[in-house]
C-alpha atoms as a PDB file:
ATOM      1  CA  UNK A   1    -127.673 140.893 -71.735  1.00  0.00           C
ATOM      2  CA  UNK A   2    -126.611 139.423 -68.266  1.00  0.00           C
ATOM      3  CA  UNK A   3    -125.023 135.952 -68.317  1.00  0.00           C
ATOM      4  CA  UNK A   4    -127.530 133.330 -66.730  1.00  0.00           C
ATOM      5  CA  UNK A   5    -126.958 132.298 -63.549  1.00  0.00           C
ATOM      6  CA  UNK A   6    -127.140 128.717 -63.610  1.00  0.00           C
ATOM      7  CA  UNK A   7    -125.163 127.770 -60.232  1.00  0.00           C
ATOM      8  CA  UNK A   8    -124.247 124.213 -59.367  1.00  0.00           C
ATOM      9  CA  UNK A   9    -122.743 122.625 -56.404  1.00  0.00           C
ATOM     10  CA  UNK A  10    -119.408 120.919 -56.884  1.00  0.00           C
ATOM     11  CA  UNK A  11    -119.868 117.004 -56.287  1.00  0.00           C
ATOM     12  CA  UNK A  12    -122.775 116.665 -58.150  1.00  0.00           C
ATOM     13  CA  UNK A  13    -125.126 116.053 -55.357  1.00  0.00           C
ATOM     14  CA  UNK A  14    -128.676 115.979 -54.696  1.00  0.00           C
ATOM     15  CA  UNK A  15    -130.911 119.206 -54.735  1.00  0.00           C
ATOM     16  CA  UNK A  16    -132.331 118.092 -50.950  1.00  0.00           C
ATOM     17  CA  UNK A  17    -129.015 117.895 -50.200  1.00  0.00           C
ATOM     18  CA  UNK A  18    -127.713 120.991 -51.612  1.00  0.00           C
ATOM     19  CA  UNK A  19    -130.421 122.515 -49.729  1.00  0.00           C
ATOM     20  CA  UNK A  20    -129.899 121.317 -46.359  1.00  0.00           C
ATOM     21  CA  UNK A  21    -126.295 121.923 -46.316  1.00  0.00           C
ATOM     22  CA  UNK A  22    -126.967 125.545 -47.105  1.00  0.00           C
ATOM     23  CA  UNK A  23    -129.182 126.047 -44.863  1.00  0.00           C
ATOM     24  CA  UNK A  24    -132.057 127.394 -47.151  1.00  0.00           C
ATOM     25  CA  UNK A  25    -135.508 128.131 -46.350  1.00  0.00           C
ATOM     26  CA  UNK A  26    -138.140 125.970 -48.481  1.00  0.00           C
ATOM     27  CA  UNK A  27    -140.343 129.294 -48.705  1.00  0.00           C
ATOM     28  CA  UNK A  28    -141.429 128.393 -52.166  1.00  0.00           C
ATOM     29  CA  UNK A  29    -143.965 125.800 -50.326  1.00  0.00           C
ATOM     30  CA  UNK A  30    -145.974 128.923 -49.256  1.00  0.00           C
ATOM     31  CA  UNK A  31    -146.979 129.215 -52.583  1.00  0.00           C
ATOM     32  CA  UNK A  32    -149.083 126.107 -53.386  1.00  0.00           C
ATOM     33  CA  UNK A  33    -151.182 124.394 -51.261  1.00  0.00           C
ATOM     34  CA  UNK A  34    -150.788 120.471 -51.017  1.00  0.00           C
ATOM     35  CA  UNK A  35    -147.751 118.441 -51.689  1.00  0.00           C
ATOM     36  CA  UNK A  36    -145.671 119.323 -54.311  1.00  0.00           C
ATOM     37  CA  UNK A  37    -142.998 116.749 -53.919  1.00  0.00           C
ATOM     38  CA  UNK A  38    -143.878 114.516 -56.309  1.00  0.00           C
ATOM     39  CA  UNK A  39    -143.280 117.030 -58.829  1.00  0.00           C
ATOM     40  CA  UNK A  40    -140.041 118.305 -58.109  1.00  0.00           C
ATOM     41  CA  UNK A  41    -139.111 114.769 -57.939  1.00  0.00           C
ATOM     42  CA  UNK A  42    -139.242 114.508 -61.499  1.00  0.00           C
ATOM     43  CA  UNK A  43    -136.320 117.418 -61.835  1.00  0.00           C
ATOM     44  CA  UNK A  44    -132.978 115.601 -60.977  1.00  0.00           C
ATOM     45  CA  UNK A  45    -132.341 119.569 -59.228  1.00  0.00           C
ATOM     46  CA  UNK A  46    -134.311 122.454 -59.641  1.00  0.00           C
ATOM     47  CA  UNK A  47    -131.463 124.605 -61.411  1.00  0.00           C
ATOM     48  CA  UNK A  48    -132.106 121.908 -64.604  1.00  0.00           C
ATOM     49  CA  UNK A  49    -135.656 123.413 -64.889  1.00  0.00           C
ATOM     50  CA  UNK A  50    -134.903 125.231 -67.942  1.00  0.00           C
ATOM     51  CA  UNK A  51    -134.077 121.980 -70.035  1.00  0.00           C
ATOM     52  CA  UNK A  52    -136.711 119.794 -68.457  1.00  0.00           C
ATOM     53  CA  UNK A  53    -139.661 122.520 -69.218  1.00  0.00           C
ATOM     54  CA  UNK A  54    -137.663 123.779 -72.652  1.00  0.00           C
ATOM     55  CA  UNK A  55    -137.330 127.539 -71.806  1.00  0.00           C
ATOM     56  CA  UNK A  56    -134.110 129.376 -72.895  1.00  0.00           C
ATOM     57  CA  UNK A  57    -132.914 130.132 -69.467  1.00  0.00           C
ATOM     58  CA  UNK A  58    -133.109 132.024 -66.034  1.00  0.00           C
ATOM     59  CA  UNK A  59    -131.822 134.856 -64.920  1.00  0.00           C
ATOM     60  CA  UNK A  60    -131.317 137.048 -61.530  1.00  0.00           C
ATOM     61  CA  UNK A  61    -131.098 140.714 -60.446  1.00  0.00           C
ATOM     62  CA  UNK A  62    -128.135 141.405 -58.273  1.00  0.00           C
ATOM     63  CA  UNK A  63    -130.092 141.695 -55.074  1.00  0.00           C
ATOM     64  CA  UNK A  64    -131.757 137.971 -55.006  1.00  0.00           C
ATOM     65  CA  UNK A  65    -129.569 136.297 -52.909  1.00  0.00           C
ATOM     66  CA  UNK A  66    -128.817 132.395 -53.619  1.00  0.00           C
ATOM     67  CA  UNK A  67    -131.447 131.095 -51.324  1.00  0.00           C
ATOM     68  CA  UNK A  68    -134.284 133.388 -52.840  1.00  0.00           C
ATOM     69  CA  UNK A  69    -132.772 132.204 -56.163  1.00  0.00           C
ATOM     70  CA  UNK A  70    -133.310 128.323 -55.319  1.00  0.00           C
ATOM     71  CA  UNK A  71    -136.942 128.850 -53.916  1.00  0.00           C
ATOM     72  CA  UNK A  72    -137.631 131.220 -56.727  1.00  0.00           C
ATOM     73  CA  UNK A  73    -136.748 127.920 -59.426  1.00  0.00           C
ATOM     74  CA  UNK A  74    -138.374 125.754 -56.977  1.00  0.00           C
ATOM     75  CA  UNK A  75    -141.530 128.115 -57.053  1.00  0.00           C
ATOM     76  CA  UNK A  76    -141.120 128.287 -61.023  1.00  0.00           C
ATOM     77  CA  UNK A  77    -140.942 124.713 -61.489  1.00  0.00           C
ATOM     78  CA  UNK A  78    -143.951 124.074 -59.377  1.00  0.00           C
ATOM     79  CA  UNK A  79    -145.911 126.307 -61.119  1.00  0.00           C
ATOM     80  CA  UNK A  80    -145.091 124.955 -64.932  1.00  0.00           C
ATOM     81  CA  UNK A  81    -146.396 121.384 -63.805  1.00  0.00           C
ATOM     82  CA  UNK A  82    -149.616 123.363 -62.851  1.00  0.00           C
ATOM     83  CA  UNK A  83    -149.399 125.259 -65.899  1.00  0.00           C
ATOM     84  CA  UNK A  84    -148.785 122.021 -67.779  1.00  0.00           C
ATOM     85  CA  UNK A  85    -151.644 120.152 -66.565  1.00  0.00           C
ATOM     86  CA  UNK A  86    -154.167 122.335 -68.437  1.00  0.00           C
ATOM     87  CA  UNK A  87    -151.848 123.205 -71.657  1.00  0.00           C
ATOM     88  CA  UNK A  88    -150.826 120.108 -71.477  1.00  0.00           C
ATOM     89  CA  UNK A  89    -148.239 120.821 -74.171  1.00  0.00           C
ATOM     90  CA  UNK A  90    -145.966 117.060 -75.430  1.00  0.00           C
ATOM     91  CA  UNK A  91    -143.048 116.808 -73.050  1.00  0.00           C
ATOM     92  CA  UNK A  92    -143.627 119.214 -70.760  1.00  0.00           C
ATOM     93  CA  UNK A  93    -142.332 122.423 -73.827  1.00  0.00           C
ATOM     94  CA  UNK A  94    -143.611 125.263 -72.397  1.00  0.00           C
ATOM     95  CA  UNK A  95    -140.664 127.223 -73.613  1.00  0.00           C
ATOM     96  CA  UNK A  96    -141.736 126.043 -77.241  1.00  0.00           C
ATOM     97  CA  UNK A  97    -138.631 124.651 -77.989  1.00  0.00           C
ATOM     98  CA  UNK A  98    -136.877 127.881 -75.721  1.00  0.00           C
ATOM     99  CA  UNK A  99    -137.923 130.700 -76.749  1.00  0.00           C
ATOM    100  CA  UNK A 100    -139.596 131.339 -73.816  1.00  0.00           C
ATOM    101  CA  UNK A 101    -136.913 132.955 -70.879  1.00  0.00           C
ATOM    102  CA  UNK A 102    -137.664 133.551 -67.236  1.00  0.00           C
ATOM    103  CA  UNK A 103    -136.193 136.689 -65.208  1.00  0.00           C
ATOM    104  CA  UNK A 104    -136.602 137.649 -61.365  1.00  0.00           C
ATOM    105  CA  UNK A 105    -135.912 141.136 -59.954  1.00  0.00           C
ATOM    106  CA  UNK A 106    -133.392 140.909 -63.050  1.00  0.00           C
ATOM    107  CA  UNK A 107    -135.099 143.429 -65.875  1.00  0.00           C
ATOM    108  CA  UNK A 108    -137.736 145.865 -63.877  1.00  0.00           C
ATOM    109  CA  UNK A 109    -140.204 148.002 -65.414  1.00  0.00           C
ATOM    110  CA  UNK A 110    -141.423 151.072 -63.475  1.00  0.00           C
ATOM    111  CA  UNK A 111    -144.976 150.683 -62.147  1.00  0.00           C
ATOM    112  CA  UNK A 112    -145.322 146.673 -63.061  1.00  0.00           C
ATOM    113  CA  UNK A 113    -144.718 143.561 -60.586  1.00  0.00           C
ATOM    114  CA  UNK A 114    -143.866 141.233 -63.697  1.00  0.00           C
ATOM    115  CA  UNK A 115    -143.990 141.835 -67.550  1.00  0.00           C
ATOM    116  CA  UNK A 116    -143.387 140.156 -70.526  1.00  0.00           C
ATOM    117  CA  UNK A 117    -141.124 141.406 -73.302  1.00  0.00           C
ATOM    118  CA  UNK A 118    -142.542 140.477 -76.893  1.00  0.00           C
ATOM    119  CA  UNK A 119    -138.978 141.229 -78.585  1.00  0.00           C
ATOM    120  CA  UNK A 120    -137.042 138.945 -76.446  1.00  0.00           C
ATOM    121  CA  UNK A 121    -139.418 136.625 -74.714  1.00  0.00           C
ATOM    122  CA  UNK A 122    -138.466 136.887 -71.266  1.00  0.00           C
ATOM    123  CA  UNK A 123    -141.095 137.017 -68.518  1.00  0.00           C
ATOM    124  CA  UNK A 124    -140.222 139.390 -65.553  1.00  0.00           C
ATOM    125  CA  UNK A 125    -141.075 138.678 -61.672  1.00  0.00           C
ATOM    126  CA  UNK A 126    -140.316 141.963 -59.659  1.00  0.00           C
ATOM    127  CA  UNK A 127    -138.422 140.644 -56.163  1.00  0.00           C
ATOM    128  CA  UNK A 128    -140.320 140.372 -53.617  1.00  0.00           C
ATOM    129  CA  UNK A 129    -140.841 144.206 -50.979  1.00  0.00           C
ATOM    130  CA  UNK A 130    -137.994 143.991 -47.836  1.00  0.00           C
ATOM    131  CA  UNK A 131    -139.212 144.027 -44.724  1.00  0.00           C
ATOM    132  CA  UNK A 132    -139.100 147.502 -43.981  1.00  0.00           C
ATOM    133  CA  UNK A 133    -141.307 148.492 -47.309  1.00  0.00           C
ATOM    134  CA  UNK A 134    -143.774 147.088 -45.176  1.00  0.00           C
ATOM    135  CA  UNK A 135    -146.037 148.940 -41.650  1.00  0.00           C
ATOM    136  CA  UNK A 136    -146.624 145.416 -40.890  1.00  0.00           C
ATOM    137  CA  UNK A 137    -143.937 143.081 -39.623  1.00  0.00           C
ATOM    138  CA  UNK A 138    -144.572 140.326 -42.160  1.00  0.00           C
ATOM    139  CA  UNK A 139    -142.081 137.476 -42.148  1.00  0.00           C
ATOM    140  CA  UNK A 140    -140.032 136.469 -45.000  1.00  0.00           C
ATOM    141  CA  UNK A 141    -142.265 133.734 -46.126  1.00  0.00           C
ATOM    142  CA  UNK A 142    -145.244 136.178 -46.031  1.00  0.00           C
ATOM    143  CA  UNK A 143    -143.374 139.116 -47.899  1.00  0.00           C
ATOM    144  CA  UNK A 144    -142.759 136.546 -50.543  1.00  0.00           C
ATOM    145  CA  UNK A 145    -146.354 135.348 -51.106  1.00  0.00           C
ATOM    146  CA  UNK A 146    -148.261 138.774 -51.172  1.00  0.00           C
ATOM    147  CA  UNK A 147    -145.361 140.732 -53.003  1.00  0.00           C
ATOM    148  CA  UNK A 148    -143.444 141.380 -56.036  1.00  0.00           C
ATOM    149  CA  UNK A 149    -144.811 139.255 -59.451  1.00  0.00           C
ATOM    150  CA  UNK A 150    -146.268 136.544 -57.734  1.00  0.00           C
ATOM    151  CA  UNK A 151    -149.276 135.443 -58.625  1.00  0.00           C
ATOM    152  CA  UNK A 152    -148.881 137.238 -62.098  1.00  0.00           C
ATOM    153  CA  UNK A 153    -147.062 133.806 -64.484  1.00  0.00           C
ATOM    154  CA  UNK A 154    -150.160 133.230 -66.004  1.00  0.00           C
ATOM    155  CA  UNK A 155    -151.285 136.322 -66.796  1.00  0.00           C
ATOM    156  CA  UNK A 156    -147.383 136.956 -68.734  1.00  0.00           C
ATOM    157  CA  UNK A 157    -147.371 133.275 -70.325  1.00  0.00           C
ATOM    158  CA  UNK A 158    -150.632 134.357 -71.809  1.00  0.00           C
ATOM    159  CA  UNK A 159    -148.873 137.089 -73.586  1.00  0.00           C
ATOM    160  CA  UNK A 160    -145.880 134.381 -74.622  1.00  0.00           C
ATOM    161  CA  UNK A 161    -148.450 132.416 -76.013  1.00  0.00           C
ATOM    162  CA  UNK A 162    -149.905 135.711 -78.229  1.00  0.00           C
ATOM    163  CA  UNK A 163    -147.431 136.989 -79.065  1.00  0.00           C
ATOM    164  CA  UNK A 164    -144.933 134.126 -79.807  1.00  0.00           C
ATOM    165  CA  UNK A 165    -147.801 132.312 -82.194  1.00  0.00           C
ATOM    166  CA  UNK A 166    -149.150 135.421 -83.792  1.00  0.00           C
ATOM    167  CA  UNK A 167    -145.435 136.528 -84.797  1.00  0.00           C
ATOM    168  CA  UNK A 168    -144.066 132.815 -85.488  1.00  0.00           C
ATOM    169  CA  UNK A 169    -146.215 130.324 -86.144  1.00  0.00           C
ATOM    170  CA  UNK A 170    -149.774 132.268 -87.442  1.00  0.00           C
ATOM    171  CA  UNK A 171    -148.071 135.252 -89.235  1.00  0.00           C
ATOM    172  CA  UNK A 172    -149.642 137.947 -91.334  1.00  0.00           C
ATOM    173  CA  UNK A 173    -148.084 140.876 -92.853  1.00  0.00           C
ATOM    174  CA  UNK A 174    -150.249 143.355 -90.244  1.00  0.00           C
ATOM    175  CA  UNK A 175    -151.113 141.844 -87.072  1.00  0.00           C
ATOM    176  CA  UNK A 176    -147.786 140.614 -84.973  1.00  0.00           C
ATOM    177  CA  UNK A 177    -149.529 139.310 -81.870  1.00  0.00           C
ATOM    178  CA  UNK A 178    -152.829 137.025 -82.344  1.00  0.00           C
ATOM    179  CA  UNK A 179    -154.916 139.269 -80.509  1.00  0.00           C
ATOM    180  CA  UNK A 180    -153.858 142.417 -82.201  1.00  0.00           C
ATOM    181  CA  UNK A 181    -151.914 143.732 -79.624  1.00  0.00           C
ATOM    182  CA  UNK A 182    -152.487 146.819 -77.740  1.00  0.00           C
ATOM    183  CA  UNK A 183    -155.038 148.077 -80.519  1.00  0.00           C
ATOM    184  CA  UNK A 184    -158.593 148.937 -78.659  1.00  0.00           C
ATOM    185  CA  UNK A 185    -160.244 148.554 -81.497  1.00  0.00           C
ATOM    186  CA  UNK A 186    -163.279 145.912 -80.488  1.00  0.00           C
ATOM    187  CA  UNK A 187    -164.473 145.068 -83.710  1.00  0.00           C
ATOM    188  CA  UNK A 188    -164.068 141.910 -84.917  1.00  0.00           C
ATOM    189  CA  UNK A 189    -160.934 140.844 -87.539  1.00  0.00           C
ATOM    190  CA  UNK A 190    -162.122 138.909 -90.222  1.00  0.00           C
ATOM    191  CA  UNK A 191    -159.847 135.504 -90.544  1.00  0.00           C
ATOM    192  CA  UNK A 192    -160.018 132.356 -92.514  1.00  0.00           C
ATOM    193  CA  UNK A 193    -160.653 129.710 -89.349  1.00  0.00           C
ATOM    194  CA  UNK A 194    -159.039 127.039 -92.069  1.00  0.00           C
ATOM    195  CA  UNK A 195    -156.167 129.179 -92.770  1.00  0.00           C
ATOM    196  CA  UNK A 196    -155.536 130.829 -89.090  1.00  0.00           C
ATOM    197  CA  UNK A 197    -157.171 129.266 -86.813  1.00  0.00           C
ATOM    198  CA  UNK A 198    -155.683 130.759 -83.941  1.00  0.00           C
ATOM    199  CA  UNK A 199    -156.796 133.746 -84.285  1.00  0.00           C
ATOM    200  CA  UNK A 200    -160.158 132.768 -85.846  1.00  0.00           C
ATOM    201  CA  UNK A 201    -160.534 131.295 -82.407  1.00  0.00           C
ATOM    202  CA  UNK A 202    -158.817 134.482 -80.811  1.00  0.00           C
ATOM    203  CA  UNK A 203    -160.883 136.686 -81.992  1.00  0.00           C
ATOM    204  CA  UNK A 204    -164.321 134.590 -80.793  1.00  0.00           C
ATOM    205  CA  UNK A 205    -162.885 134.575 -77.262  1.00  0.00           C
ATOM    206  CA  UNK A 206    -162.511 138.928 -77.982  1.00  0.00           C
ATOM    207  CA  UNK A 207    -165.715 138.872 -79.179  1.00  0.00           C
ATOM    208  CA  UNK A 208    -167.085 137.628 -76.267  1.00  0.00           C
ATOM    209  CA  UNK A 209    -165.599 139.817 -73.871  1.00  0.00           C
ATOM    210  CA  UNK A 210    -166.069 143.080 -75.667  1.00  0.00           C
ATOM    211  CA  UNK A 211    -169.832 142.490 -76.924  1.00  0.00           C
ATOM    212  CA  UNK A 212    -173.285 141.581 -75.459  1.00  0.00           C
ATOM    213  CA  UNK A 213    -174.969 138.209 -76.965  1.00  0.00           C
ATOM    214  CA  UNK A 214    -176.210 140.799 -79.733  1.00  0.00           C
ATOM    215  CA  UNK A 215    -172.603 141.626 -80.946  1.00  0.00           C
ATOM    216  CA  UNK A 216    -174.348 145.056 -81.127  1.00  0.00           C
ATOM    217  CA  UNK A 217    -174.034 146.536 -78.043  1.00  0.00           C
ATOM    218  CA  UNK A 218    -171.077 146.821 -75.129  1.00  0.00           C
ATOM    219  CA  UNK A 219    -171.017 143.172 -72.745  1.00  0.00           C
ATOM    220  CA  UNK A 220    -171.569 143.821 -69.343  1.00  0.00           C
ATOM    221  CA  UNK A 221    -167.684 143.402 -69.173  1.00  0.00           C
ATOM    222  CA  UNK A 222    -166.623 146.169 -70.822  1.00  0.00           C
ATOM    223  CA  UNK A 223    -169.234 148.450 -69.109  1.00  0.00           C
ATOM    224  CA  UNK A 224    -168.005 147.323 -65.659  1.00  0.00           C
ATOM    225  CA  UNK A 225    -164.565 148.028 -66.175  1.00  0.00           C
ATOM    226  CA  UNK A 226    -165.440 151.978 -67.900  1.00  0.00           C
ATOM    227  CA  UNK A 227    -167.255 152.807 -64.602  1.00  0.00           C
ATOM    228  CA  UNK A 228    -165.019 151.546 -62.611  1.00  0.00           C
ATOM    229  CA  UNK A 229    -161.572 153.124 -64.359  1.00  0.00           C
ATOM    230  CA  UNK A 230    -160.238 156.827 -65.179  1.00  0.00           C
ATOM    231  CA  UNK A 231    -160.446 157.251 -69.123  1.00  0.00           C
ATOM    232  CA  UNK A 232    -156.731 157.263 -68.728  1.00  0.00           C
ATOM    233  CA  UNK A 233    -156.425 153.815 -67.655  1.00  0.00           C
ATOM    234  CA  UNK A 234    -158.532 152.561 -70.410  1.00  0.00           C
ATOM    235  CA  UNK A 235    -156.774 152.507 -73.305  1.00  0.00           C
ATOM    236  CA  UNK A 236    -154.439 149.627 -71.010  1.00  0.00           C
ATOM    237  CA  UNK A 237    -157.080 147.626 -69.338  1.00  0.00           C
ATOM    238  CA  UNK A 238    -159.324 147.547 -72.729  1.00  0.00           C
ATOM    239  CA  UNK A 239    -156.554 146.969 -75.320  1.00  0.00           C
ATOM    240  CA  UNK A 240    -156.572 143.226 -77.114  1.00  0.00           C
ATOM    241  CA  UNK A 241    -153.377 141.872 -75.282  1.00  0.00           C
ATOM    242  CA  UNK A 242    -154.460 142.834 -72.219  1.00  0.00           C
ATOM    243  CA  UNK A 243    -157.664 141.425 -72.271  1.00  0.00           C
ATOM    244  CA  UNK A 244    -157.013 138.299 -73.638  1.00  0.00           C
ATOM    245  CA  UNK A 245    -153.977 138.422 -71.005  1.00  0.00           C
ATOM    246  CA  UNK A 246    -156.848 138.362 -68.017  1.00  0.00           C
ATOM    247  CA  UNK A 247    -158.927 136.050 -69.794  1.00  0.00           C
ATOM    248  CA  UNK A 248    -156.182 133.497 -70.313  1.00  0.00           C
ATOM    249  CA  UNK A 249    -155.152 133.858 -66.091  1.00  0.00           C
ATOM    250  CA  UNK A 250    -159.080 133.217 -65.318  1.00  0.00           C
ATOM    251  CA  UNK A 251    -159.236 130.348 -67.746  1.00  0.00           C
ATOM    252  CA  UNK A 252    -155.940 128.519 -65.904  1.00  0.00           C
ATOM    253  CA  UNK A 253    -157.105 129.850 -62.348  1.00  0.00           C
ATOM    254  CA  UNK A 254    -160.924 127.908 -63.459  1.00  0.00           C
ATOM    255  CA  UNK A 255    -159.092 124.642 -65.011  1.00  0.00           C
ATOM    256  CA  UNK A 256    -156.662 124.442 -61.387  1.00  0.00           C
ATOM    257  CA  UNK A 257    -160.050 124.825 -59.296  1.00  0.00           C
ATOM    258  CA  UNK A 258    -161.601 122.149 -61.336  1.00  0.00           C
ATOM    259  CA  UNK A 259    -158.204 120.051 -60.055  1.00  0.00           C
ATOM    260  CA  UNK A 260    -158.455 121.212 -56.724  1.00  0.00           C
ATOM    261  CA  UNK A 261    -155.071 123.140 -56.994  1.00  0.00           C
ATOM    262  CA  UNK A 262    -154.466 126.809 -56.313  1.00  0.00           C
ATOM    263  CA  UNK A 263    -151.300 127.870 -57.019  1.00  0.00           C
ATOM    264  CA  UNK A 264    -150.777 131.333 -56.093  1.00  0.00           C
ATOM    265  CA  UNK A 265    -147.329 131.750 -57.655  1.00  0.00           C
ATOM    266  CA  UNK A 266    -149.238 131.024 -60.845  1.00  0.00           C
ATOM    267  CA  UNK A 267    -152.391 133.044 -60.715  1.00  0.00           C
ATOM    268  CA  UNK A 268    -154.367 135.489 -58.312  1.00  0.00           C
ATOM    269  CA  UNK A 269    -156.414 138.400 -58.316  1.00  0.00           C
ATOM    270  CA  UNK A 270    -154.423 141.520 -58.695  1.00  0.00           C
ATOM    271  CA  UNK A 271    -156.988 143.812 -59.885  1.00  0.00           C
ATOM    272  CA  UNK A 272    -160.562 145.226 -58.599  1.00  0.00           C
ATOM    273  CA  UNK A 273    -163.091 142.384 -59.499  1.00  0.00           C
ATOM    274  CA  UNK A 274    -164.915 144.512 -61.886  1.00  0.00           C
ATOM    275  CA  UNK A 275    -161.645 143.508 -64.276  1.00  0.00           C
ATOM    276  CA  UNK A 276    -162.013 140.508 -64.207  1.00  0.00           C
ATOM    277  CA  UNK A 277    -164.985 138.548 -66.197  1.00  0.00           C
ATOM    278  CA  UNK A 278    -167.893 136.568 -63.642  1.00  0.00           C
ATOM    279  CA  UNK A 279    -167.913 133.400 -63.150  1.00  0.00           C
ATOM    280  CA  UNK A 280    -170.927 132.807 -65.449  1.00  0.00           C
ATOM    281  CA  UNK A 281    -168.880 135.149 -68.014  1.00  0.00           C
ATOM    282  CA  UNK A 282    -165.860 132.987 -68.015  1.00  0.00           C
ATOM    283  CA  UNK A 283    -167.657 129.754 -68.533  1.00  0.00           C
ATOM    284  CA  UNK A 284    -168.695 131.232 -72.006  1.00  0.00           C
ATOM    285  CA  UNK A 285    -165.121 131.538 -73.011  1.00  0.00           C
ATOM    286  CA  UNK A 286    -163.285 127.888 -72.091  1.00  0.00           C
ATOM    287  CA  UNK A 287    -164.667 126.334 -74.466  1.00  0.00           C
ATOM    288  CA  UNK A 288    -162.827 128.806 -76.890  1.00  0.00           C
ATOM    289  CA  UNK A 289    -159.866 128.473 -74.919  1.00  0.00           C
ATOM    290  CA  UNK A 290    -159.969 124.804 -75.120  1.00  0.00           C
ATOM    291  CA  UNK A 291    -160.027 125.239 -78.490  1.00  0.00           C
ATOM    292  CA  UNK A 292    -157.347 127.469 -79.384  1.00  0.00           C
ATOM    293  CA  UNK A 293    -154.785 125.073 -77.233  1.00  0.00           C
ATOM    294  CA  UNK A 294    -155.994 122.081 -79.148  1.00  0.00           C
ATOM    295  CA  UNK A 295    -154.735 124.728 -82.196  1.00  0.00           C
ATOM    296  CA  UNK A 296    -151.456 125.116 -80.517  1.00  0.00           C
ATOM    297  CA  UNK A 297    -150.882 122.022 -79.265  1.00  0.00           C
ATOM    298  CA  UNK A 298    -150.692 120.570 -82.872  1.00  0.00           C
ATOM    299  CA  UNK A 299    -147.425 123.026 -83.239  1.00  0.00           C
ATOM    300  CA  UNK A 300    -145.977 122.194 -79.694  1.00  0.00           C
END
């Protein structure tokens, strides 16, 4: 595995500093709108965001050059005080005591602008497109908003959060992740809510997505995304993970809007809008969520 980068300026001074003698470009401002100062005063320098938010670590492909690399941590930090406001997790852990690793441009996977990887726990951001991947001449700022994983944290630190509780915290000799994982099966797993409560509560918020009010019949959810999709694409965009994945990015996206933040490094709509539950649909399922993070919060 690459070392992490974790570069510091000799001298020991300040991060605005740092940054104005380099001559960087504060592009990660693009990505939130309002002041964001206050936060990233509470970071002595944004390279120290691994130990103030607990994760493991960052790390960098070869081809992110040390200014995206600053705006990248800048962006990263920004978004995990978002993030934090809703889990609200003690002292700002959202690395659960880190586990949880961060990676830009650094560990690619064909076909996917970020991913997470259950076996290590590192969340992937692809890089931001160059210029000339684009017909458009979009400026760097620009290229950095609408490309690579931005916009996709949430939707990964949902899968940290299955997977890392279902395999470490929750356990049971047959189902690693909470949610079950990639399975497509949509009926219900019977759990003890006194003995696993997590995924008592994880399976009410699949429940919800994959059934109608009768539990008898499809939810308008599931019939949406079938018309919309190839068969081939369903077995992805109906498995549990990824499901509970979306639902978990709409949950943070509705508790920011209810804050009057959008944060578009965090969340935003990647897919059609038939993949996504409605607005009425969603409302259903918070109160579930709400739940299951009063669940983890008693671990974290």
């Amino acid at each position: 595995m690459k070392i992490i980068d974790t570069l510091r300026p000799e001298g020991g001074s300040k991060a605005e500093q740092w940054w104005q003698d380099q001559g960087f470009k504060k592009v990660y401002q693009e990505f939130r709108k309002g002041d964001a100062s206050n936060d990233l005063k509470k970071i002595k320098d944004v390279r120290d965001v691994s130990e103030f938010f607990k994760l493991k670590g960052y790390q960098f492909g070869n081809w992110v050059t040390h200014e995206d690399r600053f705006n990248y941590l800048a962006a990263l930090a920004v978004c995990l005080f978002d993030l934090n406001r809703v889990l609200r997790f003690k002292g700002n852990n959202l690395g659960l005591d880190k586990h949880l690793g961060v990676a830009f441009g650094a560990r690619g996977k064909k076909g996917a602008k970020a991913h997470y990887e259950p076996w290590s726990h590192i969340i992937n951001m692809t890089r931001y497109k160059e210029a000339h991947r684009f017909d458009e001449p979009y400026t760097k700022p620009t290229r950095f908003v609408i490309s690579g994983g931005v916009g996709s944290f949430a939707h990964e630190y949902g899968h940290f959060l299955d997977y890392f509780f279902g395999s470490r915290v929750e356990t049971t000799a047959k189902v690693y992740a909470l949610s079950d994982g990639h399975s497509t099966d949509p009926t219900r797993i019977q759990y003890d809510k006194n003995k696993y409560p997590m995924r008592y509560l994880m399976e009410s918020i699949l429940e919800k997505a994959y059934w109608d009010s009768s539990k008898r019949s499809e939810s308008a959810y599931v019939r949406r995304i079938k018309e919309l999709l190839p068969d081939r694409y369903l077995d992805y965009f109906l498995s549990r993970n990824e499901i509970f994945a979306r639902l978990f990015e709409q949950y943070i996206s509705y508790k920011l809007k209810e804050l009057k933040i959008k944060n578009v490094f965090l969340t935003k709509t990647k897919y059609h809008t038939a993949q996504y539950m409605l607005l009425s649909e969603i409302k259903t399922v918070v109160p579930l969520f709400d739940k299951l993070l009063i669940q983890m919060r008693k671990h974290f």
